[in-house]
Protein backbone atom coordinates (compact mmCIF):
# COMPACT_ATOMS: atom_id res chain seq x y z
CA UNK A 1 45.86 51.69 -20.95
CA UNK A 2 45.40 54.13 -23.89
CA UNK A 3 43.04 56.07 -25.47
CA UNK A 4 43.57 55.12 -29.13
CA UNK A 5 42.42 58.50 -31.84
CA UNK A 6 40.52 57.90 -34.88
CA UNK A 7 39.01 54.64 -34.10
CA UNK A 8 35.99 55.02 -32.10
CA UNK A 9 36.05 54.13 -28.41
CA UNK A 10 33.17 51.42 -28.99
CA UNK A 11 35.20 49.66 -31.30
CA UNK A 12 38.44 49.55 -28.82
CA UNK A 13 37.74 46.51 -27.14
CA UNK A 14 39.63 43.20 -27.72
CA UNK A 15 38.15 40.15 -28.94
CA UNK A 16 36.66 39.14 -25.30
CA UNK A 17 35.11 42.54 -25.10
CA UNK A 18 37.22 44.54 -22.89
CA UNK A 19 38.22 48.01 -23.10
CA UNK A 20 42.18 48.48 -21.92
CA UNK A 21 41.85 44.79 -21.27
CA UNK A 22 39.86 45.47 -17.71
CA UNK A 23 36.33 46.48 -18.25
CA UNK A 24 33.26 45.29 -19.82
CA UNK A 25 33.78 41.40 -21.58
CA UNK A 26 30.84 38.97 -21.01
CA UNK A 27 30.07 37.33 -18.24
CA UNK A 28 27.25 35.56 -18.83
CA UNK A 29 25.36 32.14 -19.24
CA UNK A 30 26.26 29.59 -21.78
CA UNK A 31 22.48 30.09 -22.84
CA UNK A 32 23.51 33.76 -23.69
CA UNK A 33 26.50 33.38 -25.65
CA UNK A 34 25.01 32.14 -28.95
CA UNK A 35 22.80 34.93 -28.97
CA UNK A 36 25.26 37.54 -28.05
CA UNK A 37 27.59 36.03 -30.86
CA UNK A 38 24.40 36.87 -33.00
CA UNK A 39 23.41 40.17 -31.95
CA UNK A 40 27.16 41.12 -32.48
CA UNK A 41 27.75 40.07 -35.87
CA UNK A 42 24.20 41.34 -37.27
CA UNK A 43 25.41 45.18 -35.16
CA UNK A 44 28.85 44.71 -36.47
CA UNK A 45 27.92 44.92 -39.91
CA UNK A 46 24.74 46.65 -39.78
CA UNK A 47 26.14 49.80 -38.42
CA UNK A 48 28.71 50.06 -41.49
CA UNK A 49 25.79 49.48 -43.83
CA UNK A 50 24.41 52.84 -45.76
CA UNK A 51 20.82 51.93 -45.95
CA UNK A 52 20.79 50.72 -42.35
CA UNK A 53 22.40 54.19 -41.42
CA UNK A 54 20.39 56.16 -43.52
CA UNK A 55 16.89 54.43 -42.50
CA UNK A 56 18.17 55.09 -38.72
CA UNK A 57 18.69 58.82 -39.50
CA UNK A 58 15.02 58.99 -41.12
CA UNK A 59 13.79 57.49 -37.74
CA UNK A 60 16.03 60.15 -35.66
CA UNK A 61 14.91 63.29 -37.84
CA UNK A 62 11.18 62.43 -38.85
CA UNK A 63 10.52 60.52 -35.42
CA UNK A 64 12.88 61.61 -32.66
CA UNK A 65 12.65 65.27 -33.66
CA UNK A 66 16.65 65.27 -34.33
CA UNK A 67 18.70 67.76 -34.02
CA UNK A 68 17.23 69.34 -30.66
CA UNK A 69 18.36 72.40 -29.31
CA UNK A 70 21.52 74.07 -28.40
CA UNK A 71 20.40 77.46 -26.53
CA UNK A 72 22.53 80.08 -24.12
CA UNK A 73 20.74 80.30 -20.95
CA UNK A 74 21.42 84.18 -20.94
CA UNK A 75 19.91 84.94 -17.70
CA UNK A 76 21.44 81.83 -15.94
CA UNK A 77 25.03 83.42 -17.30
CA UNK A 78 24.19 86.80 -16.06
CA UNK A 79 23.30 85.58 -12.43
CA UNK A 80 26.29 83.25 -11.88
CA UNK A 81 28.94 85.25 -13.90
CA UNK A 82 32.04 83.54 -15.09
CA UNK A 83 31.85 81.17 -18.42
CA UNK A 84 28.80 81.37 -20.58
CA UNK A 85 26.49 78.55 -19.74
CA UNK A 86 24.56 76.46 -22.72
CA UNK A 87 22.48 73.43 -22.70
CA UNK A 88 22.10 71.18 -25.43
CA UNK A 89 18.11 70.26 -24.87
CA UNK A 90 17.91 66.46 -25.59
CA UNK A 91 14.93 66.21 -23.72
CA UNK A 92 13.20 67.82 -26.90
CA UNK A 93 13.30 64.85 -28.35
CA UNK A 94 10.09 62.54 -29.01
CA UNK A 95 8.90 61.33 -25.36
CA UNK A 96 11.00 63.73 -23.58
CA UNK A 97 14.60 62.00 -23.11
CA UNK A 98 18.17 60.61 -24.56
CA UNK A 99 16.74 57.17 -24.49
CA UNK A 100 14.65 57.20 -27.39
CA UNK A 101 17.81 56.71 -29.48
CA UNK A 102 18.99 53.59 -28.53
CA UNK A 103 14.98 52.51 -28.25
CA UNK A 104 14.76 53.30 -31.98
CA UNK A 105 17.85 51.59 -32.91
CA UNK A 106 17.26 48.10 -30.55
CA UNK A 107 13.75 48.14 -32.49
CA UNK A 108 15.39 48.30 -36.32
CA UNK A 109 17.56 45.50 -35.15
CA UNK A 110 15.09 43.41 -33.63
CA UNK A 111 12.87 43.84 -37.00
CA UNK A 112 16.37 42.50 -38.94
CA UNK A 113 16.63 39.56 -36.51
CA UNK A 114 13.12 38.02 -37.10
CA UNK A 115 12.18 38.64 -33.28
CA UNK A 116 8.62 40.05 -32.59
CA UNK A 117 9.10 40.54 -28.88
CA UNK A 118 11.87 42.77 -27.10
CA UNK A 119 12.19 43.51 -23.64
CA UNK A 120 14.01 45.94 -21.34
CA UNK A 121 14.39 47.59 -18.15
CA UNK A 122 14.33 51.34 -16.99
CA UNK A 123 14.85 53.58 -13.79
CA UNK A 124 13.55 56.05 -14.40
CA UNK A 125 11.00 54.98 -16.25
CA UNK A 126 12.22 56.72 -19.08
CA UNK A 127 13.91 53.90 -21.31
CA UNK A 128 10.94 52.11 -20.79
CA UNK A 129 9.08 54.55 -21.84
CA UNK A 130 11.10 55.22 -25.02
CA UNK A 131 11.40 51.42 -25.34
CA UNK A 132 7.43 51.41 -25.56
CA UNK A 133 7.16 53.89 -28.04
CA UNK A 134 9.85 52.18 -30.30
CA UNK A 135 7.70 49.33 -30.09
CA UNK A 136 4.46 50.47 -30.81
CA UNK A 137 5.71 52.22 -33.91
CA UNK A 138 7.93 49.00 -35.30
CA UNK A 139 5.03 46.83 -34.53
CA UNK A 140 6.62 44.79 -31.51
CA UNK A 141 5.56 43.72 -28.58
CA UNK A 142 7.32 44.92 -25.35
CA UNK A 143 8.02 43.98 -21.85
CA UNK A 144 9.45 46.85 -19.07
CA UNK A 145 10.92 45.19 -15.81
CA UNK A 146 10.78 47.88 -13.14
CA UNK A 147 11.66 47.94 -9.79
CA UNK A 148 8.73 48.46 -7.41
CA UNK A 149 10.54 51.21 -5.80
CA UNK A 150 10.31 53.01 -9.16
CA UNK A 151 7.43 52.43 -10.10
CA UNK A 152 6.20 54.32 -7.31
CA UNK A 153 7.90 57.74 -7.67
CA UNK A 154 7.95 57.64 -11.35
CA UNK A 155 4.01 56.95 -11.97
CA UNK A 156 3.83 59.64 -15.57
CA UNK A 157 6.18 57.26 -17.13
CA UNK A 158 4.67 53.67 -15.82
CA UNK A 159 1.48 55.12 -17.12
CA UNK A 160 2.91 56.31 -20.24
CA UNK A 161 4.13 52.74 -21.23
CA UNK A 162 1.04 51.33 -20.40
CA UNK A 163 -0.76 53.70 -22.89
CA UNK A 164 1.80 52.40 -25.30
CA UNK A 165 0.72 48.76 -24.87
CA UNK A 166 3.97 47.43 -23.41
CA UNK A 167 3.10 45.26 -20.13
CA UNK A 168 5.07 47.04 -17.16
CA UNK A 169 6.51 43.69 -14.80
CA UNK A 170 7.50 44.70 -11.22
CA UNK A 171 10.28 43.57 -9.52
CA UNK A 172 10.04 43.37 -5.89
CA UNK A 173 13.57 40.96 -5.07
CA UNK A 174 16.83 43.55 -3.75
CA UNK A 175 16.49 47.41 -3.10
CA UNK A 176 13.66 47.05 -5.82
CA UNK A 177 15.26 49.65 -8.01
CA UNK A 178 17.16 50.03 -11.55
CA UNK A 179 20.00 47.43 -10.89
CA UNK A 180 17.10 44.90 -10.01
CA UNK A 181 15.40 45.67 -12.92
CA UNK A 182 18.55 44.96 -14.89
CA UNK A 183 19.11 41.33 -13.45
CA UNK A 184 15.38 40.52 -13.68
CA UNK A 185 15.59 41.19 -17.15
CA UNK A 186 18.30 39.70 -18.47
CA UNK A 187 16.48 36.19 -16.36
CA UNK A 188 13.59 36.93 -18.66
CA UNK A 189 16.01 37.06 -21.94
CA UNK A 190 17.92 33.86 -20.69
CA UNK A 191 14.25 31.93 -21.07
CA UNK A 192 13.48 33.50 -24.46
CA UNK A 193 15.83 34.62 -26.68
CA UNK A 194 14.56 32.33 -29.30
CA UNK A 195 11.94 34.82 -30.06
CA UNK A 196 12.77 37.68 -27.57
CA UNK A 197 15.25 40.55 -28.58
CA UNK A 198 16.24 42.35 -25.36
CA UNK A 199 17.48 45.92 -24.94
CA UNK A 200 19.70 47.41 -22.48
CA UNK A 201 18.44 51.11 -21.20
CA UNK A 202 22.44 52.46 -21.17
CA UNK A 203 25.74 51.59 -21.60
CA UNK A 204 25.87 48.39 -19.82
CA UNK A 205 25.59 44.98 -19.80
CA UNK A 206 27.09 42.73 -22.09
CA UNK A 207 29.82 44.05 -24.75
CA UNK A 208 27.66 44.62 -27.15
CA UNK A 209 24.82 46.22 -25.73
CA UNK A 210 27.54 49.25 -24.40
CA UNK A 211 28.26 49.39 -28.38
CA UNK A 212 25.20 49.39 -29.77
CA UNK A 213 24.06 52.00 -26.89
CA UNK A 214 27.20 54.14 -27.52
CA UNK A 215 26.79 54.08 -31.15
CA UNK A 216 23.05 54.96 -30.87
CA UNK A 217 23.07 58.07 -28.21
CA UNK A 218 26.34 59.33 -30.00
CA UNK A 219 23.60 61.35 -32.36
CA UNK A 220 23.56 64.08 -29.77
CA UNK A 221 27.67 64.70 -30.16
CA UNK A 222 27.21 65.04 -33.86
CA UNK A 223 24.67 67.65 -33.46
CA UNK A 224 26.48 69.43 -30.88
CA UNK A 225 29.51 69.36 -33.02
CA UNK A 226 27.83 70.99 -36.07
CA UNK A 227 25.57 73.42 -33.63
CA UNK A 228 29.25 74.22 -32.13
CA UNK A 229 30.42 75.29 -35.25
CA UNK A 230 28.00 76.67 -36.93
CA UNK A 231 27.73 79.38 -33.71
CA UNK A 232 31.22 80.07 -33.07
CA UNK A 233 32.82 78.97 -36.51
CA UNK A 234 34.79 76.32 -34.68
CA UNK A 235 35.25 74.33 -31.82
CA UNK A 236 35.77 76.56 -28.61
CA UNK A 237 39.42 76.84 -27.26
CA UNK A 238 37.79 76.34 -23.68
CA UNK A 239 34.95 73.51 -23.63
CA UNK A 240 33.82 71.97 -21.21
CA UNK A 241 31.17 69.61 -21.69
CA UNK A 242 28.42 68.55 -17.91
CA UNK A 243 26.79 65.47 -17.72
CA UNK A 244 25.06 63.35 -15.07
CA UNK A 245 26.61 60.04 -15.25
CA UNK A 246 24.25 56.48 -13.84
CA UNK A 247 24.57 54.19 -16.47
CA UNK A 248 26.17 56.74 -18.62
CA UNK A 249 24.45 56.37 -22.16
CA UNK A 250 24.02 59.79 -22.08
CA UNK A 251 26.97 61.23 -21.17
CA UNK A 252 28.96 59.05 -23.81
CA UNK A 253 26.74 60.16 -26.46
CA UNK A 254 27.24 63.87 -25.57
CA UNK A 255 30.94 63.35 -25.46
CA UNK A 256 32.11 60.87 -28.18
CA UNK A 257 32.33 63.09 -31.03
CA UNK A 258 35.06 65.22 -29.40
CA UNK A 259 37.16 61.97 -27.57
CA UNK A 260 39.76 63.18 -30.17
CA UNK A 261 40.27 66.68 -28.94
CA UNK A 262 42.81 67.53 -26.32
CA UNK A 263 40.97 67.76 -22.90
CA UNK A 264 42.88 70.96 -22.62
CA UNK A 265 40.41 72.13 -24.56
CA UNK A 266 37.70 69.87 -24.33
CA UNK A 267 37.03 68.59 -20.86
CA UNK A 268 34.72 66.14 -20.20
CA UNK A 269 33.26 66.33 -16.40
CA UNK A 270 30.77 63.60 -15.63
CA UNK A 271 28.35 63.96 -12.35
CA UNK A 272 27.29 61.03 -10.59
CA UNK A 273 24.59 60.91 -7.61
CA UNK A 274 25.67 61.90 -4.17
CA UNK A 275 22.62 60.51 -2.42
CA UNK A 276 21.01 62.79 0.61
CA UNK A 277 23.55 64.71 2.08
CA UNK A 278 22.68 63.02 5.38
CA UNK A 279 22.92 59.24 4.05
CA UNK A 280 25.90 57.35 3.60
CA UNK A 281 24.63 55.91 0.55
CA UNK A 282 25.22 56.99 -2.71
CA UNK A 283 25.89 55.96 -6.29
CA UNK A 284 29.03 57.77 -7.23
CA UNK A 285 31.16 54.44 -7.68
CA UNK A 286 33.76 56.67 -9.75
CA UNK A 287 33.68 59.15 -7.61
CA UNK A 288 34.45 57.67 -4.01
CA UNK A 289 36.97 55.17 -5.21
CA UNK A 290 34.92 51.86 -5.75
CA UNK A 291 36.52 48.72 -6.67
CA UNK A 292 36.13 46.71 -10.01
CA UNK A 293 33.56 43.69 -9.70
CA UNK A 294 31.19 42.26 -12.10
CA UNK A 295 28.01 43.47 -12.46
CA UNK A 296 24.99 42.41 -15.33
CA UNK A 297 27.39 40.49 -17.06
CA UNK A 298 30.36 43.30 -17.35
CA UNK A 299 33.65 44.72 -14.82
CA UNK A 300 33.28 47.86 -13.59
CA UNK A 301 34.08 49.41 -10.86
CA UNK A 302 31.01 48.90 -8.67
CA UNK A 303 29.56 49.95 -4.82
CA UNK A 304 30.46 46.66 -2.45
CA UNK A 305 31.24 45.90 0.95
CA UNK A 306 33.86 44.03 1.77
CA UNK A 307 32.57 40.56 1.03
CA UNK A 308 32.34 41.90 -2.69
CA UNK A 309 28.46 41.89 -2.04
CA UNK A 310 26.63 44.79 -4.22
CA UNK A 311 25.78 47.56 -1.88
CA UNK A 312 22.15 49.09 -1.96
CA UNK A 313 22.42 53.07 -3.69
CA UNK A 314 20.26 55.72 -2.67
CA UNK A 315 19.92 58.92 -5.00
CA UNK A 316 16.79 61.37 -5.27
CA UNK A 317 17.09 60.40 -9.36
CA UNK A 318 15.49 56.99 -10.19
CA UNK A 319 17.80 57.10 -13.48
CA UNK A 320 21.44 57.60 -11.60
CA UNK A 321 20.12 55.29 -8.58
CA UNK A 322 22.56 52.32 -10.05
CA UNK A 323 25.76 50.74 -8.11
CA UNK A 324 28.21 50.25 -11.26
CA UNK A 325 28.52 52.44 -13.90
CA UNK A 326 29.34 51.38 -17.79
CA UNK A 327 32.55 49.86 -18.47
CA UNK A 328 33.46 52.84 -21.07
CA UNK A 329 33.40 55.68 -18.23
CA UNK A 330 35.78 53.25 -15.96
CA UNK A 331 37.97 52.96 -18.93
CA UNK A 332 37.49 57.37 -19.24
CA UNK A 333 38.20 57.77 -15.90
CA UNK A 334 41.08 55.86 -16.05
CA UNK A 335 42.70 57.36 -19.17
CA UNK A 336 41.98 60.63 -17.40
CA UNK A 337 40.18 61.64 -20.22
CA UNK A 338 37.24 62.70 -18.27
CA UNK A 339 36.96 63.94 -14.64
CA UNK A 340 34.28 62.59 -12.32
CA UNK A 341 32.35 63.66 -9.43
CA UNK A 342 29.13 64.06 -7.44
CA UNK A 343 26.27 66.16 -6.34
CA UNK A 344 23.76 65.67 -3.54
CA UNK A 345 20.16 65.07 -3.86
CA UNK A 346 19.89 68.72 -2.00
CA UNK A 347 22.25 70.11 -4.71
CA UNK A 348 20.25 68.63 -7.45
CA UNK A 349 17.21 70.37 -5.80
CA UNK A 350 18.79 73.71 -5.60
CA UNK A 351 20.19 73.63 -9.32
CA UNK A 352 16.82 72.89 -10.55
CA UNK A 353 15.09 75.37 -8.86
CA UNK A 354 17.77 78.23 -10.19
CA UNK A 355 17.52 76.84 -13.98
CA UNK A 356 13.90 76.38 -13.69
CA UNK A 357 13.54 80.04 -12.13
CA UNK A 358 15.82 81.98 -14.73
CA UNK A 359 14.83 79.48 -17.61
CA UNK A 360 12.26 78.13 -19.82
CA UNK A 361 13.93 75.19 -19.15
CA UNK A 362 13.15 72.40 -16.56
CA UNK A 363 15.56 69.39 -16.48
CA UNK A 364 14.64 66.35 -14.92
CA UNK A 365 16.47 65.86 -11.34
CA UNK A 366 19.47 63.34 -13.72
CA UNK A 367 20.77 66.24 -15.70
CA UNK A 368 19.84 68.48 -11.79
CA UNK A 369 22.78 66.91 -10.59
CA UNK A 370 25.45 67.95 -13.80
CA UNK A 371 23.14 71.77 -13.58
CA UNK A 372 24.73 71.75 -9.89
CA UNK A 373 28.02 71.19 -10.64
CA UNK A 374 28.23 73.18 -13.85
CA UNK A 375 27.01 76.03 -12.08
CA UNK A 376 29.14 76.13 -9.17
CA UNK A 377 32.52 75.81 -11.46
CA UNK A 378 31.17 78.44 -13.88
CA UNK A 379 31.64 80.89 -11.31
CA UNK A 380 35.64 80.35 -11.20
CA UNK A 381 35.87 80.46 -15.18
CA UNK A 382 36.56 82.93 -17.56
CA UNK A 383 33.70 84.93 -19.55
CA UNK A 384 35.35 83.00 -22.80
CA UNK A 385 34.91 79.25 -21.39
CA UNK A 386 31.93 77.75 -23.18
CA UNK A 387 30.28 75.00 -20.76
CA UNK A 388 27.72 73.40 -21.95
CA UNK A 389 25.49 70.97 -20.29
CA UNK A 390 23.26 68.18 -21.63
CA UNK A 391 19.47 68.52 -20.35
CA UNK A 392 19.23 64.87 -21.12
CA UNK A 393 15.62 64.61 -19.62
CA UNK A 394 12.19 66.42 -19.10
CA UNK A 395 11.11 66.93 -15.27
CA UNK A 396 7.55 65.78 -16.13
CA UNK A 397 8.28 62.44 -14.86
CA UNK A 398 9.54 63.96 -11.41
CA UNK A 399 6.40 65.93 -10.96
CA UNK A 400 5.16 64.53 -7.43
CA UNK A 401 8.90 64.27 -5.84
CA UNK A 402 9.19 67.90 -6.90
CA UNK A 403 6.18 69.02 -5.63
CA UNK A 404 6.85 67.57 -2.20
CA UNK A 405 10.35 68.63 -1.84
CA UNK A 406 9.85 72.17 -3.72
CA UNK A 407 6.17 72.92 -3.75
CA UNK A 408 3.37 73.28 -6.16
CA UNK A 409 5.37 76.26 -8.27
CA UNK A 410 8.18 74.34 -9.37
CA UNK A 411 6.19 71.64 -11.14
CA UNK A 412 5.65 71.32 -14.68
CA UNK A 413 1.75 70.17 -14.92
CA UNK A 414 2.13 69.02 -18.45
């Protein structure tokens, strides 16, 4: 299993859909496969196509807000001491999170296909929400499956797609969470994809829905690459690039535009969800060793027990809360091209408080959890490291957790 250079990592799969001949493919329904076929061919050559690419980059500048921000957190530097410390604010963009890119993109294809409903599922409430706004402004109408878990402890979002005119659908079968969502979804797509388009909230799923992800939240890598540039005159000797990793849209899209670069110089360190310190449960299936299974119609390595059943995940983040992870980061971590590992829900806590404190700047607890560990491994680097971590998502949406785990100061009102 190799990392190939040049071609890009979405387009390394073989003809079934695997990358390195292990991870992703499609497993799924004989119902599905004539629409996959579909969705792949239109994708395949829409995303070569200059007006296609040019209409999406009107949508990501004049709509999403693209390029956000790339800012030194000066007094976060100062108080750990070690590497200088950077975030590259995604959650600037329109409705506050990665997610609106692949939303925007899932729309313009459903418009090319004919279809005049999509549907989706979200977490965190967030694709859903970006999913809903997509919608609204391509003149679609949209379903949300959400587990009932979720919908709970991320109410500003739920409400927010409401507002948008996208029906929110519950799902109450499993742990009630993201990877129920997911299933309940795709059920919903199996009965309709005459006139239903369906979208994917990350890098998972079928084949093509990792691509079309990839390709879509790869926008923040190109702006980080220029913003790079432009402020040091070239790429730093000593990068190193945090991310929380659940499904891992985001991650890929903040990393793909240096894959070339030797990770000598450009290391990649993905941060899963380490679940309460006290629980036993997590969803970290890179990090503690999980074994490959199928999961939403792709391999990955994926919680189980022993019986191969899908273990229930428990993580403070609604958006990392998932038990597999996307076939690209099992083929990363297996090229060793990126490192993985976890933080606690307590050290998710603890990072957001310090950012939030010393910052203008008040991640959502997903990117918490990359904060944490970019923090702590700042300390042990030299003052000319560059880390830089993607604040992937607003805390707005985390508002009420915050305020009982933190108190009233920590919580962004609006």
């Amino acid at each position: 299993m190799k990392l190939k250079k040049v071609i890009p990592l979405i387009d390394q799969v073989n003809r079934l859909g695997f990358w390195g001949g292990k991870f992703g493919g499609n497993y799924v329904p004989e119902t599905l496969k004539k629409p996959i076929e579909e969705l792949e061919i239109l994708f395949n050559k829409l995303k070569k196509d200059k007006r296609f690419i040019n209409e999406r980059d009107k949508y990501f500048k004049n709509w999403v807000g693209a390029p956000t921000r790339f800012i030194k957190l000066e007094n976060l530097t100062k108080h750990v001491g070690g590497a200088q410390i950077w975030s590259k604010v995604v959650s600037d963009a329109n409705g506050g999170a990665h997610k609106i890119y692949n939303a925007t993109v899932h729309c313009l294809l459903a418009k090319r296909s004919g279809k005049k409903i999509i549907c989706g599922d979200t977490g965190a409430g967030y694709a859903g929400k970006m999913l809903s706004m997509a919608a609204k402004k391509f003149g679609l109408k949209c379903k949300i499956f959400m587990g009932a878990k979720d919908i709970k402890r991320q109410q500003p979002n739920v409400k927010a797609i409401k507002k948008n005119g996208a029906e929110v659908i519950p799902v109450y079968s499993g742990s009630q969470t993201l990877v129920d969502a997911v299933s309940e979804c795709m059920r919903f797509w199996v009965a309709n994809c005459d006139t239903t388009a369906m979208c994917v909230g990350s890098t998972v799923g079928p084949a093509v829905f990792v691509r079309i992800c990839g390709w879509s939240t790869s926008q923040i890598s190109r702006e980080l690459k220029l913003q790079l540039i432009s402020e040091f005159g070239s790429i730093p000797k000593k990068l190193k690039l945090y991310n929380c990793v659940g499904g891992g849209s985001s991650s890929f899209g903040f990393w793909n535009e240096f894959m070339d670069y030797d990770k000598k110089q450009c290391e990649f360190i993905g941060v899963e969800a380490g679940g309460p310190k006290k629980s036993k449960k997590h969803a970290a299936p890179l990090t503690y060793g999980s074994k490959i299974g199928i999961l939403h119609g792709a391999a990955q390595y994926v919680n189980q027990n022993k019986d191969g059943q899908i273990e229930e995940t428990e993580s403070i983040s609604a958006g990392l809360d998932y038990p597999g992870v996307s076939p690209l980061h099992c083929f990363l971590k297996d090229t060793k091209r990126a490192r993985y590992t976890a933080a606690s829900d307590e050290e998710a806590l603890e990072a957001y408080k310090l950012v939030s404190r010393l910052e203008k700047l008040r991640p959502s607890l997903e990117p918490s959890h990359a904060f944490s560990v970019a923090i702590a491994e700042s300390k042990k680097l030299s003052k000319d490291a560059i880390v830089v971590v993607n604040s992937c998502g607003d805390a707005y949406k985390d508002r009420e957790i915050l305020k009982k785990r933190l108190g009233k100061k920590y919580v962004k009102s609006n």
